[in-house]
Protein backbone atom coordinates (compact mmCIF):
# COMPACT_ATOMS: atom_id res chain seq x y z
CA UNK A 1 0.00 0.00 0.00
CA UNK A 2 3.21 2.12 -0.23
CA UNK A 3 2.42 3.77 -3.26
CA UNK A 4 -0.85 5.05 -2.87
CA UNK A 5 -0.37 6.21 0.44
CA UNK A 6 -3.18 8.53 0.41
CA UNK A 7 -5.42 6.42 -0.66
CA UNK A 8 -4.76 4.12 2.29
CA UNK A 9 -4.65 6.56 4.81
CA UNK A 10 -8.61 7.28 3.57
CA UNK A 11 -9.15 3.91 3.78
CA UNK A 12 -8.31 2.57 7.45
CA UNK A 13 -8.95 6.14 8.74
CA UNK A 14 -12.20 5.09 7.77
CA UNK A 15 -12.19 1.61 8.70
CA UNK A 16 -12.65 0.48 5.25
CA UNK A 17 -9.43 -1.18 4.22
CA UNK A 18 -7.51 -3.72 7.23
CA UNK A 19 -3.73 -3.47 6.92
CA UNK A 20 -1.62 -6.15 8.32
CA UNK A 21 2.44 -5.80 9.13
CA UNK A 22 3.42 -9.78 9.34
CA UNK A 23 2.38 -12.82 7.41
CA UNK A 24 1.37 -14.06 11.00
CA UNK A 25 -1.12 -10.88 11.14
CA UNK A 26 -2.38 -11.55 7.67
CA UNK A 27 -3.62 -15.33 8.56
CA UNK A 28 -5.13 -14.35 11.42
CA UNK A 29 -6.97 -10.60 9.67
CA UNK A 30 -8.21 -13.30 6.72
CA UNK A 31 -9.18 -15.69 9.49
CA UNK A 32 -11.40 -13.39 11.07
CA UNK A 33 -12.70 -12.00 8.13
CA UNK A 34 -13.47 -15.38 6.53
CA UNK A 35 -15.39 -16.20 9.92
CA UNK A 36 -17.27 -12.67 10.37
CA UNK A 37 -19.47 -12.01 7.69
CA UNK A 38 -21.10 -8.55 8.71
CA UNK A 39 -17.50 -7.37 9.18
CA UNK A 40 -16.80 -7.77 5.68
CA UNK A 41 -20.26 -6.59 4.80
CA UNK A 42 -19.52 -3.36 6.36
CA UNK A 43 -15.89 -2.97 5.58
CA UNK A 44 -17.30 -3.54 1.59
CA UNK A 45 -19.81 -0.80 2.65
CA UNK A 46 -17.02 1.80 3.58
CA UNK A 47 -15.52 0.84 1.07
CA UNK A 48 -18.08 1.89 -1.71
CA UNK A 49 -18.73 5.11 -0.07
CA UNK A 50 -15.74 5.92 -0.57
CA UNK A 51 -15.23 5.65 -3.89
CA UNK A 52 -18.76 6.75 -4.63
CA UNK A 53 -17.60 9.91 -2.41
CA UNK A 54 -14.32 10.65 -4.90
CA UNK A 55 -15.81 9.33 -8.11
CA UNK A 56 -15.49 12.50 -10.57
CA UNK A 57 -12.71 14.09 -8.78
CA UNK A 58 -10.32 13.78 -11.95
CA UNK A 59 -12.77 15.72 -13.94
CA UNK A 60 -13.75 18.24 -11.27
CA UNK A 61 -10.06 19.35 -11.07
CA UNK A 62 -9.77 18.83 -15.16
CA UNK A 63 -12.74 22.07 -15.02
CA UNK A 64 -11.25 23.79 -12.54
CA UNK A 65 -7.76 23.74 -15.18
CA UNK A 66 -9.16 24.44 -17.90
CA UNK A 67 -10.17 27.91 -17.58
CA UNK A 68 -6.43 29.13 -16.38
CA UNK A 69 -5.14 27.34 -19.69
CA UNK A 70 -7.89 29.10 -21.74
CA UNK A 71 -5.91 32.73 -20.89
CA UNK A 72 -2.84 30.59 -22.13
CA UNK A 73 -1.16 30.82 -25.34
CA UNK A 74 -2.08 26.84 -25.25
CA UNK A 75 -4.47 24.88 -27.41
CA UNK A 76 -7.24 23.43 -25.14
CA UNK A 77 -8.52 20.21 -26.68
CA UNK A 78 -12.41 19.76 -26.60
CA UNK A 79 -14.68 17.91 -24.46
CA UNK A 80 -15.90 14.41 -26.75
């Protein structure tokens, strides 16, 4: 989870994502989430909200760009 550490930090700070530091903690994270099925219900919940939550963000901050590269000596190209 290195490289998106954003991303994870979203995650677990919103109990969505489990993050394990051993192979020992892994079997027993899996364990428990094999045997406890309204845990992964809800961590699939968070989950979704999340994503439903930053779906769009790449073309929010696209239209928030493309008027400063308007007043640019720059070719904009158009929306399909």
């Amino acid at each position: 989870m290195q490289n998106f550490k954003d991303v994870t930090r979203i995650f677990l700070s919103q109990e969505a994502a489990v993050q394990v530091k051993s192979p020992e903690a892994l079997e027993i994270a899996l364990a428990e989430l094999l045997e406890n099925q309204s845990r992964r219900a809800e961590l699939g919940r968070r989950a979704r909200e999340i994503v439903a939550k930053n779906m769009g963000s790449v073309e929010r901050t696209v239209e928030m760009i493309l008027p400063w590269l308007a007043g640019r000596n720059m070719y904009v190209m158009p929306k399909s």
